[in-house]
PDB file of N, CA and C in Angstrom:
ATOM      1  N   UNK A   1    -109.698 -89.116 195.394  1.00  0.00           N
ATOM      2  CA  UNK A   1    -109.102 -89.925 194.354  1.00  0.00           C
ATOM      3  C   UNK A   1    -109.749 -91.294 194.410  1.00  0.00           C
ATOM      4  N   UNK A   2    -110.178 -91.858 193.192  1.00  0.00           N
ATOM      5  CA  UNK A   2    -111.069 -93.361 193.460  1.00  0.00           C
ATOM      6  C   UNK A   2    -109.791 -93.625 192.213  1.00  0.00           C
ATOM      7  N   UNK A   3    -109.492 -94.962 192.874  1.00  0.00           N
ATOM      8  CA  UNK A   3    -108.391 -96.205 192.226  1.00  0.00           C
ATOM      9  C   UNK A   3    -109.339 -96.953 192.399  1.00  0.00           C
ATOM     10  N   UNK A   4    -109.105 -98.183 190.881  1.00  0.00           N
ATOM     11  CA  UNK A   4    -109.510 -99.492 190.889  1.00  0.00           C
ATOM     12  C   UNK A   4    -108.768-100.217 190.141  1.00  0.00           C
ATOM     13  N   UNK A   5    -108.523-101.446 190.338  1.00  0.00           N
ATOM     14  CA  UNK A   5    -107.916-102.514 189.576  1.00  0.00           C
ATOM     15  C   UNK A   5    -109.076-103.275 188.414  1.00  0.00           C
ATOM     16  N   UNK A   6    -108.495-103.842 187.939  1.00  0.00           N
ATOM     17  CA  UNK A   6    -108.977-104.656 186.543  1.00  0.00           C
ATOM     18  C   UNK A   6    -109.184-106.056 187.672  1.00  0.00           C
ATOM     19  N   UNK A   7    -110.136-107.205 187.227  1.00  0.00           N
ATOM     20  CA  UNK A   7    -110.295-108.043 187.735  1.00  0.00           C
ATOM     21  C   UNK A   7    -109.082-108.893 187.619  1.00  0.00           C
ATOM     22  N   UNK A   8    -108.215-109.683 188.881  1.00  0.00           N
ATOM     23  CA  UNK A   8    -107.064-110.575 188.585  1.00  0.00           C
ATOM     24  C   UNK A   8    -105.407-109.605 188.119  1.00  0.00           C
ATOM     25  N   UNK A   9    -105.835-108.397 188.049  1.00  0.00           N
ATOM     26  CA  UNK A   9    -104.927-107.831 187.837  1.00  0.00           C
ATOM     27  C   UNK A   9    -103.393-107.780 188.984  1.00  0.00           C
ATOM     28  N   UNK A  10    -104.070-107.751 189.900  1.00  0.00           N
ATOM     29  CA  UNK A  10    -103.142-107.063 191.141  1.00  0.00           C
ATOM     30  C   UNK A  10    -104.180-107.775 192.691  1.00  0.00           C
ATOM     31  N   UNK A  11    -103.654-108.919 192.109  1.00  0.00           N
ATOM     32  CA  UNK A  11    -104.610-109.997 193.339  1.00  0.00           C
ATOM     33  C   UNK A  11    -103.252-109.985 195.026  1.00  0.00           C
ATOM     34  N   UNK A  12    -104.635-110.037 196.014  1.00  0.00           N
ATOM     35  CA  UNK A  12    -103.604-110.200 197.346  1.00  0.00           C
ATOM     36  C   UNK A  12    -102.897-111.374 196.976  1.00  0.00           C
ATOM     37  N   UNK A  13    -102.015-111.405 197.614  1.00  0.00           N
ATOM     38  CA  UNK A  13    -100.563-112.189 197.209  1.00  0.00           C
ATOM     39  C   UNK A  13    -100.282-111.948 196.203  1.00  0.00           C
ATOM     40  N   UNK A  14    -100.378-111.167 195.149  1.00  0.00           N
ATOM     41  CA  UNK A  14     -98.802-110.231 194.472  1.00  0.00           C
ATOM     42  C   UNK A  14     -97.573-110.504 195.051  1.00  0.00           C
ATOM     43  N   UNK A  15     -96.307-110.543 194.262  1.00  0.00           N
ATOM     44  CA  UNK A  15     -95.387-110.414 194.889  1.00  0.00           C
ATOM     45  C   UNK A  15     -95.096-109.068 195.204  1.00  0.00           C
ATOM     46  N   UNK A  16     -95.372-108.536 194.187  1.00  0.00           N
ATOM     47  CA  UNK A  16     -95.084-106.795 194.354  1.00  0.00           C
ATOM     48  C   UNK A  16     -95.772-105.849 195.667  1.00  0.00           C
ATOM     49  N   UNK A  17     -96.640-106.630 196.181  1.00  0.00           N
ATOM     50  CA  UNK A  17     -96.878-106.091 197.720  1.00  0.00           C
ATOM     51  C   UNK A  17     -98.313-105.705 197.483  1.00  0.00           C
ATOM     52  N   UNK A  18     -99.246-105.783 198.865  1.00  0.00           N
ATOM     53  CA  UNK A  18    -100.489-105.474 198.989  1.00  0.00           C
ATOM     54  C   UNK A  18    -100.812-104.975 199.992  1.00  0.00           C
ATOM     55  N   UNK A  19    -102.075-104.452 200.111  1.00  0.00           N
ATOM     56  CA  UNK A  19    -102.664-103.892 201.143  1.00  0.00           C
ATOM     57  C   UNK A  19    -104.250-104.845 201.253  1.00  0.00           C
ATOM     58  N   UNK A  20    -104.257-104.629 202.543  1.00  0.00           N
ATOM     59  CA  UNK A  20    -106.013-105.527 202.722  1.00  0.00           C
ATOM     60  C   UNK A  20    -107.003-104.313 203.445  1.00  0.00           C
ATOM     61  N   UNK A  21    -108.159-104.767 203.471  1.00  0.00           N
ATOM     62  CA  UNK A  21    -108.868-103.503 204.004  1.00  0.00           C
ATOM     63  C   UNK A  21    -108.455-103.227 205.802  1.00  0.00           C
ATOM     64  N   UNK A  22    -108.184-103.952 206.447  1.00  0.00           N
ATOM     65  CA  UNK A  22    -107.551-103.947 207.893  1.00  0.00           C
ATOM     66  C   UNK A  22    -106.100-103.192 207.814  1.00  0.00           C
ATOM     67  N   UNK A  23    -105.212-102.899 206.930  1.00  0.00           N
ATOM     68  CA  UNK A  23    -103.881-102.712 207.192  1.00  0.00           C
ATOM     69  C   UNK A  23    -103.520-101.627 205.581  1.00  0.00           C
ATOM     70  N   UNK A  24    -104.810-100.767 205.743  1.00  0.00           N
ATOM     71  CA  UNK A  24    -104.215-100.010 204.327  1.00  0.00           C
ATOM     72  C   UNK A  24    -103.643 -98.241 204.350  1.00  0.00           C
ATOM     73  N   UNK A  25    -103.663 -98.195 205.864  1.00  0.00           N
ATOM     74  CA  UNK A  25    -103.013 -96.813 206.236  1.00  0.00           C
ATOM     75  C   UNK A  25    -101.979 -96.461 205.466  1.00  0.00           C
ATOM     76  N   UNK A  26    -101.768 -95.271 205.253  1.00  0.00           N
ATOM     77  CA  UNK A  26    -100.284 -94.274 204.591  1.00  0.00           C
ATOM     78  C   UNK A  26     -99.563 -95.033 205.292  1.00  0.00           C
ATOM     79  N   UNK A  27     -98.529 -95.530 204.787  1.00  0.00           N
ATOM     80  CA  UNK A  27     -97.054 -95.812 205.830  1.00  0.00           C
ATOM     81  C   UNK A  27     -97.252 -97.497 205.897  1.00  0.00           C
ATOM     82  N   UNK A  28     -98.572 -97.781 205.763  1.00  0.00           N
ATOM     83  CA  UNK A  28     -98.789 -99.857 206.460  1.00  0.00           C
ATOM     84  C   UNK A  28     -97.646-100.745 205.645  1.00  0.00           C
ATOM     85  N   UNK A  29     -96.966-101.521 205.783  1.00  0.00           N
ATOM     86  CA  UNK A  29     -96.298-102.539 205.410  1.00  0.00           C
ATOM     87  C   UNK A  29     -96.812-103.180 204.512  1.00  0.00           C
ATOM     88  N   UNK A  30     -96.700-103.041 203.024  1.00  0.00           N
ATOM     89  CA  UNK A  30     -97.197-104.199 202.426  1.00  0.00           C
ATOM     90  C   UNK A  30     -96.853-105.537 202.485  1.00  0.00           C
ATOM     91  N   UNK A  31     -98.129-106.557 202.625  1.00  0.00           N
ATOM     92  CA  UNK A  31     -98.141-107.968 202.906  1.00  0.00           C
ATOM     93  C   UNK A  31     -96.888-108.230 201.636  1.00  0.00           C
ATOM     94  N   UNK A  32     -96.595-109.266 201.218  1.00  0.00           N
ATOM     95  CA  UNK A  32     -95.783-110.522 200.355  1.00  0.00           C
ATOM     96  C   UNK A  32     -96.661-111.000 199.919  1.00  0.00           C
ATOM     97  N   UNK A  33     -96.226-111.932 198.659  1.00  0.00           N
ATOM     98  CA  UNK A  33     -95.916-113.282 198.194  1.00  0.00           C
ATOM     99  C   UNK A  33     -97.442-114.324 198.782  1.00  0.00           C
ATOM    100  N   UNK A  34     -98.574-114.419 198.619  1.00  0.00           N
ATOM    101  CA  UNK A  34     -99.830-115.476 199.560  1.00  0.00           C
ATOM    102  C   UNK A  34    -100.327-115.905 198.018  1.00  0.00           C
ATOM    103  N   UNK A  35     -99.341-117.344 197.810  1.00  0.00           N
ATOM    104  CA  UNK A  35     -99.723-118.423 196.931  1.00  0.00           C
ATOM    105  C   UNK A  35    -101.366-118.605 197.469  1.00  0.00           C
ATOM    106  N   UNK A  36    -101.468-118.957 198.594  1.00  0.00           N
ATOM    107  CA  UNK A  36    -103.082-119.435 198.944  1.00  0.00           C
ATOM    108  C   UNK A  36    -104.131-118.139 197.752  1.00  0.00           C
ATOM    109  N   UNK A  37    -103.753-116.728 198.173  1.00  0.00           N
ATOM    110  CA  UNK A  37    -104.779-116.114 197.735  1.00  0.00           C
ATOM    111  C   UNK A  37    -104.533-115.627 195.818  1.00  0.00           C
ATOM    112  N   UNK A  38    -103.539-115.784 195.533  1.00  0.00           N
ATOM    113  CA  UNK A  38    -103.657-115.389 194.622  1.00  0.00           C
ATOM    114  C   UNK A  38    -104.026-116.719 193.606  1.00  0.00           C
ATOM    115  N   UNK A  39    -103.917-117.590 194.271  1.00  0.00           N
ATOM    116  CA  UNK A  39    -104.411-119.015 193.043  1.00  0.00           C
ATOM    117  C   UNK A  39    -105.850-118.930 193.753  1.00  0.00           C
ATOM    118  N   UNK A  40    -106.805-117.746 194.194  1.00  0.00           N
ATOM    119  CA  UNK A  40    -108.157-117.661 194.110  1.00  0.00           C
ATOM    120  C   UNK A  40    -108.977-117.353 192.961  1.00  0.00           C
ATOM    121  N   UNK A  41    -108.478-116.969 191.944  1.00  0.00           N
ATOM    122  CA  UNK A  41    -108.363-116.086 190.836  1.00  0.00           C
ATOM    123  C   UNK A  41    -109.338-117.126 190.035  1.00  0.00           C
ATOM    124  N   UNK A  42    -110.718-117.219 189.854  1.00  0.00           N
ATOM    125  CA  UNK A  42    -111.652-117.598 188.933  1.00  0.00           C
ATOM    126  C   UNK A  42    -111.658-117.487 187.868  1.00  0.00           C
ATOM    127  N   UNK A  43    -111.248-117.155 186.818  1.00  0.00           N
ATOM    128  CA  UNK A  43    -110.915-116.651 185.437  1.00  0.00           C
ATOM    129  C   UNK A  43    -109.779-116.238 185.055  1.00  0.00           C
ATOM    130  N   UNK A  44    -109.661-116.018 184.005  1.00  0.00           N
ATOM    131  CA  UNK A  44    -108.585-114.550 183.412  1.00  0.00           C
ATOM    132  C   UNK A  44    -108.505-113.477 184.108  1.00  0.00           C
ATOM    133  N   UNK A  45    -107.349-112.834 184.326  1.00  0.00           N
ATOM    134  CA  UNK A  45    -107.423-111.297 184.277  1.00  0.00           C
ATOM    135  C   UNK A  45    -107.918-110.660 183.047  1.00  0.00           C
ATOM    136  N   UNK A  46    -108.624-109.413 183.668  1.00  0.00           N
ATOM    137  CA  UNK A  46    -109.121-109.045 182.698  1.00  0.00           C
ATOM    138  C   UNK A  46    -108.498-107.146 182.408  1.00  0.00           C
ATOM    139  N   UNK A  47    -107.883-107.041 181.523  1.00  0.00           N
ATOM    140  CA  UNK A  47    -107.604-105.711 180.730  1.00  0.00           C
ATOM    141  C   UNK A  47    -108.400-105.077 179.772  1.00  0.00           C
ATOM    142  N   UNK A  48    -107.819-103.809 179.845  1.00  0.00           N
ATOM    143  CA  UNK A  48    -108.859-102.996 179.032  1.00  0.00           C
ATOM    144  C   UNK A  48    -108.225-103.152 178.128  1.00  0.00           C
ATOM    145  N   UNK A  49    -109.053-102.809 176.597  1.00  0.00           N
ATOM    146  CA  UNK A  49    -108.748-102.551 175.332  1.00  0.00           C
ATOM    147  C   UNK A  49    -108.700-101.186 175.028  1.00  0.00           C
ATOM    148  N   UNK A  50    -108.747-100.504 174.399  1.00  0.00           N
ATOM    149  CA  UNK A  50    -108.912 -99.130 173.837  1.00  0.00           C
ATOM    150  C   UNK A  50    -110.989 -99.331 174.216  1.00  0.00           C
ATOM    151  N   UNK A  51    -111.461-100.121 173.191  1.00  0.00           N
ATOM    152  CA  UNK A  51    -113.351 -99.711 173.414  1.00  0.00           C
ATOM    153  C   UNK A  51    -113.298 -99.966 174.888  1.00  0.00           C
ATOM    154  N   UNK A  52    -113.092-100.380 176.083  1.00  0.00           N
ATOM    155  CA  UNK A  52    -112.969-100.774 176.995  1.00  0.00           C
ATOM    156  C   UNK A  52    -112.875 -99.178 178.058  1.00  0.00           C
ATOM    157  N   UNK A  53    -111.558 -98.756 177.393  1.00  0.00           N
ATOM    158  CA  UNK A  53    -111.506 -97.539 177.836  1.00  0.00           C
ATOM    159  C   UNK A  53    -112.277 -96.511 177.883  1.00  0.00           C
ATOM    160  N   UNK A  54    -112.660 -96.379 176.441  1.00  0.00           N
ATOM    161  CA  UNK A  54    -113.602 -95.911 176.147  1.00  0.00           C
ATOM    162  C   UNK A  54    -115.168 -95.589 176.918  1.00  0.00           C
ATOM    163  N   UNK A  55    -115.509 -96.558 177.211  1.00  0.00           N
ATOM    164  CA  UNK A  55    -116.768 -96.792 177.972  1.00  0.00           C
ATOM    165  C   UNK A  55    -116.245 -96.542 179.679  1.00  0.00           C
ATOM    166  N   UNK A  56    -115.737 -96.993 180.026  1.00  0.00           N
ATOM    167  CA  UNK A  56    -115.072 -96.654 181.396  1.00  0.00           C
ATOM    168  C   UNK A  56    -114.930 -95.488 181.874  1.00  0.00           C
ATOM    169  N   UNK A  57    -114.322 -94.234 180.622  1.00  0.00           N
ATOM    170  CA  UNK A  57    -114.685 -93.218 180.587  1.00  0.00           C
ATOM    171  C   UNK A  57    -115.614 -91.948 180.647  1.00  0.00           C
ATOM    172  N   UNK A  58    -116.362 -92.391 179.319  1.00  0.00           N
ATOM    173  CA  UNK A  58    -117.955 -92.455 178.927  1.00  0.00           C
ATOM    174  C   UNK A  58    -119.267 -92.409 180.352  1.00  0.00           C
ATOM    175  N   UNK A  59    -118.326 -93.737 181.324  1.00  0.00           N
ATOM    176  CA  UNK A  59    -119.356 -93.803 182.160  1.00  0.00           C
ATOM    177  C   UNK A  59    -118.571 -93.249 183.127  1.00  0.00           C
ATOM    178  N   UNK A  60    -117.824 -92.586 183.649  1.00  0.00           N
ATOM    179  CA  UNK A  60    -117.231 -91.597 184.610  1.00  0.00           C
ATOM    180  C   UNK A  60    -117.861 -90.273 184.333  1.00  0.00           C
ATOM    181  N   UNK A  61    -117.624 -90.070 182.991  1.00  0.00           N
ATOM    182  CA  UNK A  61    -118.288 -88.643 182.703  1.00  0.00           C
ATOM    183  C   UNK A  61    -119.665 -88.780 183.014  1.00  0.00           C
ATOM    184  N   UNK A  62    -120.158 -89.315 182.745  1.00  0.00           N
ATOM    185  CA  UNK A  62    -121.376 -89.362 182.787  1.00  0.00           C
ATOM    186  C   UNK A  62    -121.950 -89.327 184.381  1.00  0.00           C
ATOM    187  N   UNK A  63    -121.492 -90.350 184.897  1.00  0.00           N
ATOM    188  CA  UNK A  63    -121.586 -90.477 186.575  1.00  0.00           C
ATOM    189  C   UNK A  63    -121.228 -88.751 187.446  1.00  0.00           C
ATOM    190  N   UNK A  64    -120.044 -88.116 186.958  1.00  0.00           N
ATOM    191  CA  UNK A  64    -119.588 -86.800 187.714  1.00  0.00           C
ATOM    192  C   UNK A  64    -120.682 -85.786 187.634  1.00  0.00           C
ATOM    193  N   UNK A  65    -121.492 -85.825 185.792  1.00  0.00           N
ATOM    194  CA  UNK A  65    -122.579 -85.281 185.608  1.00  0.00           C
ATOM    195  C   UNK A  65    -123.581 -84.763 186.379  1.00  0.00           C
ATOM    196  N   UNK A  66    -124.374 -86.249 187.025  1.00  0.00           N
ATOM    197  CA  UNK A  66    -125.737 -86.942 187.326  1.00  0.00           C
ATOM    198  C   UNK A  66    -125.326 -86.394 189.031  1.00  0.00           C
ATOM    199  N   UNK A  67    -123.895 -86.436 189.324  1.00  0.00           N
ATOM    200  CA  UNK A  67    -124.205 -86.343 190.711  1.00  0.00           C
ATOM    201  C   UNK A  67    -123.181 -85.150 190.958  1.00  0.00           C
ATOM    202  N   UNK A  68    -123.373 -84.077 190.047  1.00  0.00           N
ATOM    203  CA  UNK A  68    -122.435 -82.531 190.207  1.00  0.00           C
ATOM    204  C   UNK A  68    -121.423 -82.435 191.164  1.00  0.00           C
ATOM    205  N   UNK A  69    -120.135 -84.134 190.475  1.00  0.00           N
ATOM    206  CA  UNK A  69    -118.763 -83.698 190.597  1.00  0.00           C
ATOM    207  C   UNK A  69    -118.754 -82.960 190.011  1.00  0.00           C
ATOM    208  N   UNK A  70    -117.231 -82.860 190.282  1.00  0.00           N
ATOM    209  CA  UNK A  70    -115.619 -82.029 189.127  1.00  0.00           C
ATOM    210  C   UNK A  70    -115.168 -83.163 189.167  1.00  0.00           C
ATOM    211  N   UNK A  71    -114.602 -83.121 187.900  1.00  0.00           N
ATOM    212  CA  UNK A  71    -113.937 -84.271 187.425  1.00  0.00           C
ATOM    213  C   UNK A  71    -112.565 -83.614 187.154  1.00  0.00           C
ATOM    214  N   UNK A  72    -111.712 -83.838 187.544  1.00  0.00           N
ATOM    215  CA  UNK A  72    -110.557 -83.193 187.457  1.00  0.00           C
ATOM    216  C   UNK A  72    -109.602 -83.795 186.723  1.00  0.00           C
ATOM    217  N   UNK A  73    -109.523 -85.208 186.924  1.00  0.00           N
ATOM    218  CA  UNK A  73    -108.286 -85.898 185.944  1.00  0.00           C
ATOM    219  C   UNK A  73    -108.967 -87.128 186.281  1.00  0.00           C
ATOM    220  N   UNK A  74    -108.725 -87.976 184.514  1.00  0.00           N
ATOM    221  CA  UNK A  74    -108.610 -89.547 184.667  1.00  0.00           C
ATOM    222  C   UNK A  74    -107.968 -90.057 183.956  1.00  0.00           C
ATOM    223  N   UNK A  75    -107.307 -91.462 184.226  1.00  0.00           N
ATOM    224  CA  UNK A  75    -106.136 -92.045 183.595  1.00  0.00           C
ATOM    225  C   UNK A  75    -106.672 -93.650 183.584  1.00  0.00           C
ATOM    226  N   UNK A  76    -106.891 -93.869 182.421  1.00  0.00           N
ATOM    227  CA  UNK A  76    -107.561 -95.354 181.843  1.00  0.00           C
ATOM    228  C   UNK A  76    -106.052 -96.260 181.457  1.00  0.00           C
ATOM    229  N   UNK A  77    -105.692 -97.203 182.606  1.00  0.00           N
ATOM    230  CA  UNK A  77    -104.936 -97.654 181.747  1.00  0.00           C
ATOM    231  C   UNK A  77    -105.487 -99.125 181.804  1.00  0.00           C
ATOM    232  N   UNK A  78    -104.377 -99.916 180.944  1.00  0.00           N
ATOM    233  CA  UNK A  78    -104.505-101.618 180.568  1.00  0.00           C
ATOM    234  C   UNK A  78    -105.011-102.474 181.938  1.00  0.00           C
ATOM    235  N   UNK A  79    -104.867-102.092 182.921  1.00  0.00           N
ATOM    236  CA  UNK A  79    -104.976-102.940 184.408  1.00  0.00           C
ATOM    237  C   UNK A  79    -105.538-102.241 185.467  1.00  0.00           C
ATOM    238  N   UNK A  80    -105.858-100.628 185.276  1.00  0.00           N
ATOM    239  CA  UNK A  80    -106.417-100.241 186.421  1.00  0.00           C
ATOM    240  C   UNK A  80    -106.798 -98.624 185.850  1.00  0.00           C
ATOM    241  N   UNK A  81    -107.656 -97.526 186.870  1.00  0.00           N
ATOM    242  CA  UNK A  81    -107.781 -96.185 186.476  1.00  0.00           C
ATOM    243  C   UNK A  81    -107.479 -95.674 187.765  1.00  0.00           C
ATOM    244  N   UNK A  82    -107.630 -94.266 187.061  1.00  0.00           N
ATOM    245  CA  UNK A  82    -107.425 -93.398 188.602  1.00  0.00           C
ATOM    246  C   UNK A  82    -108.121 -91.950 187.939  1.00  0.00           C
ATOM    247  N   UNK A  83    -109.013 -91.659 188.949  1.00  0.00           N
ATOM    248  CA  UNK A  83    -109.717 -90.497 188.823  1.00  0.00           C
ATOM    249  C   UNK A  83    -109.918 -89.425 189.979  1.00  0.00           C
ATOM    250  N   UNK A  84    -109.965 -88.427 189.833  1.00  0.00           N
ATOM    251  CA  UNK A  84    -109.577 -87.326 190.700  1.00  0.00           C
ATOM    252  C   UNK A  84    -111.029 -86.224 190.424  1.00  0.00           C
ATOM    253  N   UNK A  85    -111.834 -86.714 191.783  1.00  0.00           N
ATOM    254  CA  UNK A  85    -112.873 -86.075 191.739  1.00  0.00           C
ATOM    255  C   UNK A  85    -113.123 -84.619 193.183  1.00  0.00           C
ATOM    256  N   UNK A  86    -113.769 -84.203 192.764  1.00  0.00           N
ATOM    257  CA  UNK A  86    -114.554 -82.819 194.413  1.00  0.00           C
ATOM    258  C   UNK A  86    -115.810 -83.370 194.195  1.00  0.00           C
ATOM    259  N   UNK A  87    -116.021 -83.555 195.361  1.00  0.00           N
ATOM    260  CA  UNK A  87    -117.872 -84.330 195.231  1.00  0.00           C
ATOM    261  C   UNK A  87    -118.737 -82.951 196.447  1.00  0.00           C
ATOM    262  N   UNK A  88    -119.630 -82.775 196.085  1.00  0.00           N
ATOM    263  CA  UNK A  88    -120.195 -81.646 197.073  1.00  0.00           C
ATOM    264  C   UNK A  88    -121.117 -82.419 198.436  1.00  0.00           C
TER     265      UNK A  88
END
């Protein structure tokens, strides 16, 4: 399964809870609330549009192609995707 966020979408220090690459085991405690990191945020968040999706897509298919995944399921939404691949 490959997850990704939208840029600024779901920044460490969320209140809604995070994981960092040191502490992202099944079961880890999500961190809190880190004013420091989330006012790191260089720009806008950035969301998809529908053409947005589109291409995001476009280039998944295309990628599973070139390197003979299965592409099994993907879900384009406004702030993040999730795709469900078998890679050989």
């Amino acid at each position: 399964m490959v997850t990704s966020t939208t840029y600024g979408a779901w920044l460490p220090g969320d209140e809604r809870g995070f994981v960092n690459e040191n502490d992202n085991e099944f079961g880890a405690e999500c961190f809190r609330d880190n004013l420091l990191l989330k006012n790191a945020l260089q720009g806008k968040a950035v969301f998809f549009q529908d053409e947005h999706a589109k291409v995001v897509l476009e280039r998944w298919l295309k990628i599973a192609e070139e390197y003979h995944w299965d592409l099994y399921a993907i879900a384009i939404l406004a702030n993040h995707f999730h795709l469900v691949v078998a890679a050989p």
